[in-house]
C-alpha atoms as a PDB file:
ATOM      1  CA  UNK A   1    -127.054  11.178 115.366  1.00  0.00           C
ATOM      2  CA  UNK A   2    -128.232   8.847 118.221  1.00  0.00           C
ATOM      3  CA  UNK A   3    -127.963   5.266 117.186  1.00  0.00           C
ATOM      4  CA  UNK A   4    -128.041   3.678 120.797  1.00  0.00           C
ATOM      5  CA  UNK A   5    -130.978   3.756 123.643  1.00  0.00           C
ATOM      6  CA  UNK A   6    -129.707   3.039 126.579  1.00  0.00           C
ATOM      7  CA  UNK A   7    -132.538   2.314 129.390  1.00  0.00           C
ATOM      8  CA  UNK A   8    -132.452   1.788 133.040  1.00  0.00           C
ATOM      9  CA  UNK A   9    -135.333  -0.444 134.506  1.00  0.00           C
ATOM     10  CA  UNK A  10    -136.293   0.039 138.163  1.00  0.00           C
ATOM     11  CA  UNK A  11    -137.968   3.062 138.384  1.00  0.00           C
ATOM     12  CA  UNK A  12    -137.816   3.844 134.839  1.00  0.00           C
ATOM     13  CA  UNK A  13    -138.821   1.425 132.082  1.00  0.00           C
ATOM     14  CA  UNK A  14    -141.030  -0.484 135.067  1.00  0.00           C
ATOM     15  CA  UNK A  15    -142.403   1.447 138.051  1.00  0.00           C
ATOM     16  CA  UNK A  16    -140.194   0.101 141.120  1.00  0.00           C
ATOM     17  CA  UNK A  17    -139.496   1.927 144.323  1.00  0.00           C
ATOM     18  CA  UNK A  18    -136.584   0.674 144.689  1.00  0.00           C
ATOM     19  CA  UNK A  19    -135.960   1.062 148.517  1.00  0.00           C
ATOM     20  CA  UNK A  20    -139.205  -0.587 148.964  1.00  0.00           C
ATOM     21  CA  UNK A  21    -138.159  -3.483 146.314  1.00  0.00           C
ATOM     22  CA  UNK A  22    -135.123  -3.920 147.997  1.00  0.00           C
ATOM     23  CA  UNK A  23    -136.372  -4.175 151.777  1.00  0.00           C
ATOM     24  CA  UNK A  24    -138.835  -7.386 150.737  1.00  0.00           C
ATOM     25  CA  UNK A  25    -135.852  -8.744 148.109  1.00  0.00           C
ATOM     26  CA  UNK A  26    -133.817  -9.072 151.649  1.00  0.00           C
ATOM     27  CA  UNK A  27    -136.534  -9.887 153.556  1.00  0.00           C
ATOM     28  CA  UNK A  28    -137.518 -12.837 150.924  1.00  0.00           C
ATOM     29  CA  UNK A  29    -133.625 -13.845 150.607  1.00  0.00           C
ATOM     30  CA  UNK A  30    -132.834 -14.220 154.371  1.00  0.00           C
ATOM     31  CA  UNK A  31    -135.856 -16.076 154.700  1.00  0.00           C
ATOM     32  CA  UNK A  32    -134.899 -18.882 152.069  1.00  0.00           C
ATOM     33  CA  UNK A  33    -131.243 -18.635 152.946  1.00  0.00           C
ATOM     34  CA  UNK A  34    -132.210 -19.490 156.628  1.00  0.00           C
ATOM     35  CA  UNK A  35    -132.129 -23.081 155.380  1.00  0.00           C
ATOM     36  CA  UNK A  36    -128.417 -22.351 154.733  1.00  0.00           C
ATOM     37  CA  UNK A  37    -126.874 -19.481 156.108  1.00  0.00           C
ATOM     38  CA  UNK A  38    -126.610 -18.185 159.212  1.00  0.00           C
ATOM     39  CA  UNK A  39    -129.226 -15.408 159.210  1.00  0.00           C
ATOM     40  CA  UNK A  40    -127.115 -12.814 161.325  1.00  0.00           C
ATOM     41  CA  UNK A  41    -124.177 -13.055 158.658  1.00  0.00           C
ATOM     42  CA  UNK A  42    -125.720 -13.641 155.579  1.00  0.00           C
ATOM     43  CA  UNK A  43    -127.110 -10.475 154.713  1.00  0.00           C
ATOM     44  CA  UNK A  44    -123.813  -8.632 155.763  1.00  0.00           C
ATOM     45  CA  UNK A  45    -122.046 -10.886 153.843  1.00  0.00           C
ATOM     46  CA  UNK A  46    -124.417 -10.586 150.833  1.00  0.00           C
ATOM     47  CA  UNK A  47    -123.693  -6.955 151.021  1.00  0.00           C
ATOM     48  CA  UNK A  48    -119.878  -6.676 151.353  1.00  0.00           C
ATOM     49  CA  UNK A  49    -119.478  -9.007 148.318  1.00  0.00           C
ATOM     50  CA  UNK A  50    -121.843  -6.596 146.429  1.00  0.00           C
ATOM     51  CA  UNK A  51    -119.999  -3.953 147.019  1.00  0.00           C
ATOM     52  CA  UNK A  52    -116.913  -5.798 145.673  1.00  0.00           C
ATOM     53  CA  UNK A  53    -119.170  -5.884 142.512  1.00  0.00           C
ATOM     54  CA  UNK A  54    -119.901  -1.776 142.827  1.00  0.00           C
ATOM     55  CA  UNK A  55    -116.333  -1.191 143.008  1.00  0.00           C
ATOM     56  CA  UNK A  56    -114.876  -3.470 140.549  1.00  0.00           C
ATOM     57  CA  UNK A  57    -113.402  -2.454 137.191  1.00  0.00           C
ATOM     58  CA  UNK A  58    -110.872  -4.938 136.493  1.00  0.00           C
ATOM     59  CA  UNK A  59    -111.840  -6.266 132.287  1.00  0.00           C
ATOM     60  CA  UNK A  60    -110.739  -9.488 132.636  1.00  0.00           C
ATOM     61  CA  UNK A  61    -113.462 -10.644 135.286  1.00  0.00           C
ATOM     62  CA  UNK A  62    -117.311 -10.035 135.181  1.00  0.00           C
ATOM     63  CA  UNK A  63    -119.412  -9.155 137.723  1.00  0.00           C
ATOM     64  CA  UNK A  64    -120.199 -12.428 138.991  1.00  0.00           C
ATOM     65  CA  UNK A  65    -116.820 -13.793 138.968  1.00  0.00           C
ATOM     66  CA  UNK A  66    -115.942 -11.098 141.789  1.00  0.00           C
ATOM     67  CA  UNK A  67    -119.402 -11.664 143.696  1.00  0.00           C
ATOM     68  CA  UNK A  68    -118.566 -15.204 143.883  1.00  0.00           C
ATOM     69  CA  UNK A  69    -115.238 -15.157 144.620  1.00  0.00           C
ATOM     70  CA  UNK A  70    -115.658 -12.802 147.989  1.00  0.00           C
ATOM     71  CA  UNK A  71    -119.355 -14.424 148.471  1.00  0.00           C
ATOM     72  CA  UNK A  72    -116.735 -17.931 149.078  1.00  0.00           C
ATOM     73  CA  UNK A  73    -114.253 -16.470 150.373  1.00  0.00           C
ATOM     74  CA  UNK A  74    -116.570 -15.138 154.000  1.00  0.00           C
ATOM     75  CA  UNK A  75    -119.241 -17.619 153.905  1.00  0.00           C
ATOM     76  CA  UNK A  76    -116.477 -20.786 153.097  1.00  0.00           C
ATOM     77  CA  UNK A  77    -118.828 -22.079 150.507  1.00  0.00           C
ATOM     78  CA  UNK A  78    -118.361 -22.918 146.811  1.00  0.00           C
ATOM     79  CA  UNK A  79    -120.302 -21.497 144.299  1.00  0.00           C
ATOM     80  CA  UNK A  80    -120.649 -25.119 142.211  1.00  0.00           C
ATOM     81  CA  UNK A  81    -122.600 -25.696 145.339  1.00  0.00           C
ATOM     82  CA  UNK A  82    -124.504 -22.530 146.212  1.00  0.00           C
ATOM     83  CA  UNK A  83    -125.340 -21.593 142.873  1.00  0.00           C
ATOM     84  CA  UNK A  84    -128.049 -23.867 142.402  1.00  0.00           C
ATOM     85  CA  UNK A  85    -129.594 -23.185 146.013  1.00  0.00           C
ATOM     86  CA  UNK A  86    -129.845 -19.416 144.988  1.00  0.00           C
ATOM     87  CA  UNK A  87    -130.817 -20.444 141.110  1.00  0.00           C
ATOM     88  CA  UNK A  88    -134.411 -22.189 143.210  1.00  0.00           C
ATOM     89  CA  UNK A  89    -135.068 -18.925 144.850  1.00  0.00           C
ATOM     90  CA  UNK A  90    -135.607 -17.063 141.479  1.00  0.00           C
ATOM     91  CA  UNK A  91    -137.327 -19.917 140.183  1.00  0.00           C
ATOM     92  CA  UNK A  92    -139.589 -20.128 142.990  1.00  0.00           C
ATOM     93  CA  UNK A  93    -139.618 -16.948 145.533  1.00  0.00           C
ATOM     94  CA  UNK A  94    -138.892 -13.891 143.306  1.00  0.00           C
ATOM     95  CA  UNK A  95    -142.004 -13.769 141.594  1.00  0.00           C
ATOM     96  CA  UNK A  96    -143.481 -12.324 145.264  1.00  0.00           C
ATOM     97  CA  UNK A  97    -142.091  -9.001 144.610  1.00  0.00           C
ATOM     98  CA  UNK A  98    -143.902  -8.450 141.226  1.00  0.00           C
ATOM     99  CA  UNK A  99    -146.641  -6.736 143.784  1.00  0.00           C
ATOM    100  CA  UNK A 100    -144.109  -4.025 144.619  1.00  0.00           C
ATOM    101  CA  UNK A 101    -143.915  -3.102 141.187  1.00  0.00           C
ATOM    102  CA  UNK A 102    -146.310  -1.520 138.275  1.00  0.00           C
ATOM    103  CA  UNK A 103    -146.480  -1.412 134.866  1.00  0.00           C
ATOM    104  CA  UNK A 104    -145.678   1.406 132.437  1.00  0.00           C
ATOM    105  CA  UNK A 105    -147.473   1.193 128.618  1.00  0.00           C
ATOM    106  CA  UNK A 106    -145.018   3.992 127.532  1.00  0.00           C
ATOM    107  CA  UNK A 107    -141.684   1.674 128.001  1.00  0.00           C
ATOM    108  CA  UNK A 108    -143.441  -0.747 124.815  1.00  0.00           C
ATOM    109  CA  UNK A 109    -143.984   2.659 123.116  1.00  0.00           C
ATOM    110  CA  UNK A 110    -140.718   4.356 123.322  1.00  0.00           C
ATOM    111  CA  UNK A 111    -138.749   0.772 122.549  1.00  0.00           C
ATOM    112  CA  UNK A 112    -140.544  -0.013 119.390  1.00  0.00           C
ATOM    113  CA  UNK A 113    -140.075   3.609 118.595  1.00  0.00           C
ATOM    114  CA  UNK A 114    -136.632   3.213 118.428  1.00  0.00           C
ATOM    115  CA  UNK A 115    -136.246  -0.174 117.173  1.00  0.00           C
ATOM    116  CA  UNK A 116    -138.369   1.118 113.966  1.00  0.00           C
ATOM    117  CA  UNK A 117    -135.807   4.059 113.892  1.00  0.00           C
ATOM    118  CA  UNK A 118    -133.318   1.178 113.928  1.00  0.00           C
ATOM    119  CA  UNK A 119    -131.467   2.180 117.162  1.00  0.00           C
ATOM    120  CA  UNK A 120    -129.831  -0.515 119.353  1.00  0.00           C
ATOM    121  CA  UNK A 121    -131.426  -0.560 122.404  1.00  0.00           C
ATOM    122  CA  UNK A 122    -129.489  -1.350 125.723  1.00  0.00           C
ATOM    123  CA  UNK A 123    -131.628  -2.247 129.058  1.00  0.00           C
ATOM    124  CA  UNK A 124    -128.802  -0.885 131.345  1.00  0.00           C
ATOM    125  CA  UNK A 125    -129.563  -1.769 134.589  1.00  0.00           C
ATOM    126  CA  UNK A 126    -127.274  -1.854 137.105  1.00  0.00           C
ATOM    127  CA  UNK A 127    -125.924  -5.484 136.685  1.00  0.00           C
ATOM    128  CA  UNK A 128    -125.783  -6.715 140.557  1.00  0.00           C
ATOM    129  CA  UNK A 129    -128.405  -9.307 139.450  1.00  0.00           C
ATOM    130  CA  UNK A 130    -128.027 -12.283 137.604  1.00  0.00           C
ATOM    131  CA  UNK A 131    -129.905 -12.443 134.499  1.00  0.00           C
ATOM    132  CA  UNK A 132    -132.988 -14.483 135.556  1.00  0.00           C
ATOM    133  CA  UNK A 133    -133.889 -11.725 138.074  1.00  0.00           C
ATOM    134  CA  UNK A 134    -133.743  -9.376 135.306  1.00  0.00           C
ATOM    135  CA  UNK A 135    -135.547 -10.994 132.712  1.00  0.00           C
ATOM    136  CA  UNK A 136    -138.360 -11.425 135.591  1.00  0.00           C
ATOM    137  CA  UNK A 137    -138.585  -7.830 136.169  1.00  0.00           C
ATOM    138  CA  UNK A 138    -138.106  -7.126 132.218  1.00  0.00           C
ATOM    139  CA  UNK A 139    -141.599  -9.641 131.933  1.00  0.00           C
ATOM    140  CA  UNK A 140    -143.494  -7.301 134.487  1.00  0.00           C
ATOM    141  CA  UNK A 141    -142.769  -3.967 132.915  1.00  0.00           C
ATOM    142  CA  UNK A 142    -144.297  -6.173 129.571  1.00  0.00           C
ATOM    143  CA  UNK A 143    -140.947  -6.269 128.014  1.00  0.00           C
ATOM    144  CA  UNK A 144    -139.716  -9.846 127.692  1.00  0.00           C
ATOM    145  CA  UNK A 145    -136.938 -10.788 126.141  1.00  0.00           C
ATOM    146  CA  UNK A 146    -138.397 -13.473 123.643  1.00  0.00           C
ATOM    147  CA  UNK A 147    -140.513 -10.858 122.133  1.00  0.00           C
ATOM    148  CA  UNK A 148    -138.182  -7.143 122.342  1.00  0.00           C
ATOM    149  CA  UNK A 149    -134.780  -6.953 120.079  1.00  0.00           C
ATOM    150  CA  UNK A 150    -132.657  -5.518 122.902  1.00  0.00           C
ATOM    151  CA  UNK A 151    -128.765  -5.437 121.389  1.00  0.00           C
ATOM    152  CA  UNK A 152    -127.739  -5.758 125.280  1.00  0.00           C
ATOM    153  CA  UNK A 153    -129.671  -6.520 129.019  1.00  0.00           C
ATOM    154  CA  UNK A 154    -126.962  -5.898 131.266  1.00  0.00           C
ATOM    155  CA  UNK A 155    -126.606  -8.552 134.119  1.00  0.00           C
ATOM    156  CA  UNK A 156    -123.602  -9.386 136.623  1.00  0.00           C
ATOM    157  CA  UNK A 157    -122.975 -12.389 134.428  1.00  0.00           C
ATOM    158  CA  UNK A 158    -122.097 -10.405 130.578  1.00  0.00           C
ATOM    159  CA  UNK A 159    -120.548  -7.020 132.738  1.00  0.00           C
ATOM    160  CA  UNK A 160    -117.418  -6.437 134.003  1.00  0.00           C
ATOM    161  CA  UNK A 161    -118.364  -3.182 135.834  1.00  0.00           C
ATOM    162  CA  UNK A 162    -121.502  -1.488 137.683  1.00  0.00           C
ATOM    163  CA  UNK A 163    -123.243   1.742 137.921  1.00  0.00           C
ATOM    164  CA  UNK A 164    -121.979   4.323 139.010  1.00  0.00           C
ATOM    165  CA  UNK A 165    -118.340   3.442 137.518  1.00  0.00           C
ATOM    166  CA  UNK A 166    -118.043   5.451 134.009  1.00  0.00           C
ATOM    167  CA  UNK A 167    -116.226   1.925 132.878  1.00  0.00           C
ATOM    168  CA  UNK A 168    -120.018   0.499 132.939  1.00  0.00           C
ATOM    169  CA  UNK A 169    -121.147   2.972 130.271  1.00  0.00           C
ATOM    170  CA  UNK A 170    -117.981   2.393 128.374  1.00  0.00           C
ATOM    171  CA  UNK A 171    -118.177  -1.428 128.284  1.00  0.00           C
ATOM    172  CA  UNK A 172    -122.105  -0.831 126.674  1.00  0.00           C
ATOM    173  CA  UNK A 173    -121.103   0.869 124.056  1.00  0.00           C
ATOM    174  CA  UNK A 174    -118.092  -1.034 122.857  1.00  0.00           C
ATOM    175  CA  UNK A 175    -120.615  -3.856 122.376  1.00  0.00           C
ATOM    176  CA  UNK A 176    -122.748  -1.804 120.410  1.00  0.00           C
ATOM    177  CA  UNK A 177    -120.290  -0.092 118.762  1.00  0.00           C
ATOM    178  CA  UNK A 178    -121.290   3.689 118.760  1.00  0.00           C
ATOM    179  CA  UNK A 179    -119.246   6.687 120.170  1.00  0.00           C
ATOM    180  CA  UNK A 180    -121.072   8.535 123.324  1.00  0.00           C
ATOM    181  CA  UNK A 181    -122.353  11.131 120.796  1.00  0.00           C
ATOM    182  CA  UNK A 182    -124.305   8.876 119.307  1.00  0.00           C
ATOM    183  CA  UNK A 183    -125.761   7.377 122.685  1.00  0.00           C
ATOM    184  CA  UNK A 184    -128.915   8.835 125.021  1.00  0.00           C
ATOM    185  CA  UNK A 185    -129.254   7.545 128.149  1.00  0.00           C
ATOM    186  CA  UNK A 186    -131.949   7.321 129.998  1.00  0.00           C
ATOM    187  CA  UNK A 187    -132.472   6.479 134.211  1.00  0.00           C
ATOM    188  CA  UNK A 188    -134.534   8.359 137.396  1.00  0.00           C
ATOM    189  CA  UNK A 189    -131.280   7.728 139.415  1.00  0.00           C
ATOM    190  CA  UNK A 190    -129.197  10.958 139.386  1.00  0.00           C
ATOM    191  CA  UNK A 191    -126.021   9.154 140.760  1.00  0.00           C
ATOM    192  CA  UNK A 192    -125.743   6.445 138.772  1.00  0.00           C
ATOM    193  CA  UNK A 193    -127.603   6.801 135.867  1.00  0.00           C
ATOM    194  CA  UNK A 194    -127.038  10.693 134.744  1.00  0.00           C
ATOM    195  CA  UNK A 195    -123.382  11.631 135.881  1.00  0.00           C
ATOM    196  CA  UNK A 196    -121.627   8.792 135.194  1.00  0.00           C
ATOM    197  CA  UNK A 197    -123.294   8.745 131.513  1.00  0.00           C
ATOM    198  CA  UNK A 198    -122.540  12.028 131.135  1.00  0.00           C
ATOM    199  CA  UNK A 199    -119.099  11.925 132.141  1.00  0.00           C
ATOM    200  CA  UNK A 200    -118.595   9.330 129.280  1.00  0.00           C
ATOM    201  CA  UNK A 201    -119.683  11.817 127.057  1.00  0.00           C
ATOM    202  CA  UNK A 202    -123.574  10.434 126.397  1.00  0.00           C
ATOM    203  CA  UNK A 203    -126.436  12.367 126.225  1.00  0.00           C
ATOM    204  CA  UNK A 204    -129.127  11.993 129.297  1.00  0.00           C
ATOM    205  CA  UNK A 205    -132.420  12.304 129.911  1.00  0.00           C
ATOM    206  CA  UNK A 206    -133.713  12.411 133.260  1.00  0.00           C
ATOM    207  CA  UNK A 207    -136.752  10.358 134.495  1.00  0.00           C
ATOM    208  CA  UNK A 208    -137.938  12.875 137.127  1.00  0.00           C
ATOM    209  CA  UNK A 209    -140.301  14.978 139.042  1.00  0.00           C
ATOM    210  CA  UNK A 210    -140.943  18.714 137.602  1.00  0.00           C
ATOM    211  CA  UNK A 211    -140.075  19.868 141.358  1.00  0.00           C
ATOM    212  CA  UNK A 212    -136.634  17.503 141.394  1.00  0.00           C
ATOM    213  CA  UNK A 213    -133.580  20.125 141.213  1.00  0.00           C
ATOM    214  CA  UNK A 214    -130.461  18.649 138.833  1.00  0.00           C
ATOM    215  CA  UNK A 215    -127.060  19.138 141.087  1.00  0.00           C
ATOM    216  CA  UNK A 216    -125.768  20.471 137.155  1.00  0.00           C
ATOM    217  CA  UNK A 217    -127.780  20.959 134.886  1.00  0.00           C
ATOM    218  CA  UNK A 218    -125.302  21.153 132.330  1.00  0.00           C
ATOM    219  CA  UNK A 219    -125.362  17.111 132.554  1.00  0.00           C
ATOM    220  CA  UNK A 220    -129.051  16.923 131.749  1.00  0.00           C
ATOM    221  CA  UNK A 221    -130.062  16.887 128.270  1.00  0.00           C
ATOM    222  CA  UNK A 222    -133.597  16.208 128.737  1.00  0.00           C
ATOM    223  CA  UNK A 223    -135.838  15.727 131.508  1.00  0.00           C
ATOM    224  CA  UNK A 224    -139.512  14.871 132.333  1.00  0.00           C
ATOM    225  CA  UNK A 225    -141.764  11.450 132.720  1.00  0.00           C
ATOM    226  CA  UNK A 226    -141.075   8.564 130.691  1.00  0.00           C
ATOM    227  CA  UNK A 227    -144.387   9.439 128.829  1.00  0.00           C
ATOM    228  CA  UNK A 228    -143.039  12.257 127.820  1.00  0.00           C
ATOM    229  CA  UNK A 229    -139.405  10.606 126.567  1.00  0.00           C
ATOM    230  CA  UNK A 230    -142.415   8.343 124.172  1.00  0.00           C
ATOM    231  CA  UNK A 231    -144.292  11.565 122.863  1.00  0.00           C
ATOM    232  CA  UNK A 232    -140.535  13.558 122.418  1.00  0.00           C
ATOM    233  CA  UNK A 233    -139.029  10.476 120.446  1.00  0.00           C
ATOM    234  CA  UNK A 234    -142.094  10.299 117.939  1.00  0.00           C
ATOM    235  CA  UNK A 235    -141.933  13.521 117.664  1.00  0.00           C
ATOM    236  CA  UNK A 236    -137.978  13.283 116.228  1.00  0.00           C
ATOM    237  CA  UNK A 237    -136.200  14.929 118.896  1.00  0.00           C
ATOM    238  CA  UNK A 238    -133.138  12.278 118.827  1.00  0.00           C
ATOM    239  CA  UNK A 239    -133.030  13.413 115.518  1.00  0.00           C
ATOM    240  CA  UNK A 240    -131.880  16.809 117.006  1.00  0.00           C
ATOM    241  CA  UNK A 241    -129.316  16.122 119.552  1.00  0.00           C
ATOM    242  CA  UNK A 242    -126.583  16.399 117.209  1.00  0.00           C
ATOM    243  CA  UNK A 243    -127.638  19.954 117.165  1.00  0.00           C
ATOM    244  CA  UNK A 244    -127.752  20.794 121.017  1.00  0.00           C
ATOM    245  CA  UNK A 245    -127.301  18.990 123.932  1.00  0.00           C
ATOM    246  CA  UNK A 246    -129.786  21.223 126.254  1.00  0.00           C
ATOM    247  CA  UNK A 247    -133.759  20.616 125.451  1.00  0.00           C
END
């Protein structure tokens, strides 16, 4: 029986291209870090200590720990210091990219679905972000936190692995406590959101186009618009995923 929802964000609980998102996130972050940074390095530098993040899947340090600690390393900063110069650009510049982004009524309907079926519901999104910037987006797909009982919102801060690494799905579900049988996730992003899950042992269900072909279908146990994940859930079809895994 499924007892945990586990959701990805861009591109699926809130309408995000994320190439696009990502182009004016770097364009908006070189431009404040100008004041600071040398804008030929910074972004490369940004990068390579993401990556660090990506491939991380050491349990004794979270995300951030390992951004921060290669972040100092090439820039020769300290994060006691830099932290609060990248904290202001949240506060202040990250609201500009809530253009790039629309909202979807069905992520409301498919959460409090769940939550009255008594599920735990995970936002898993890839946690290369520190929590403000996902409690942002989380407000513009009308989900915020003060007002939706998520069990978990993933963020580089409470993770100690990223998508794609399987350790990432692992690490959600020791906190809510259920075995992968018991856990659907749900993501457009074949990579890191399906396989991955799947290799845990999760169910899937795939936020894409009717003309998007699976790489192996065996991994997908449901596919289709995130309007349609709303209408299948009232309609009790986690209720029949202990019975098949292909719907």
């Amino acid at each position: 029986m499924i007892q945990s929802l586990l959701l990805d964000l861009d591109d699926t609980l809130l309408g995000n291209e994320v190439d696009v998102f990502m182009h004016r996130y770097f364009g908006l972050l070189n431009d404040y870090a100008a004041k600071r940074f040398d804008s030929d390095s910074f972004l490369p530098h940004l990068m390579q200590s993401t990556r660090e993040m990506i491939r991380n899947t050491d349990p004794r340090l979270t995300n951030d720990q390992v951004f921060w600690a290669s972040f100092e390393t090439l820039t020769g900063g300290r994060r006691a210091e830099l932290e609060p110069f990248f904290n202001t650009f949240y506060e202040t510049e990250f609201i500009k990219l809530k253009t790039t982004t629309t909202h979807r009524p069905a992520a409301a309907t498919l959460i409090n679905a769940a939550l009255e079926r008594g599920l735990s519901v995970v936002v898993a999104t890839n946690p290369l972000f520190p929590m403000t910037a996902i409690e942002q987006r989380l407000e513009w797909a009308g989900l915020p936190t003060a007002e939706f009982d998520f069990t978990l919102v993933t963020s580089y801060e409470n993770m100690h692995a990223a998508k794609p690494q399987p350790a990432y799905y692992r690490e959600i579900l020791s906190v809510t406590g259920d075995a992968p049988e018991n856990a659907l996730m749900v993501g457009d992003d074949w990579k890191n959101d399906i396989v991955p899950a799947a290799e845990v042992g999760l169910f899937t269900y795939w936020i894409a186009p009717d003309d998007a072909t699976p790489d192996d279908p065996t991994l997908v146990t449901g596919r289709g618009t995130l309007d349609d994940l709303a209408e299948r859930v009232a309609g009790g079809w986690l209720e029949q995923l202990t019975v098949t895994r292909c719907a």
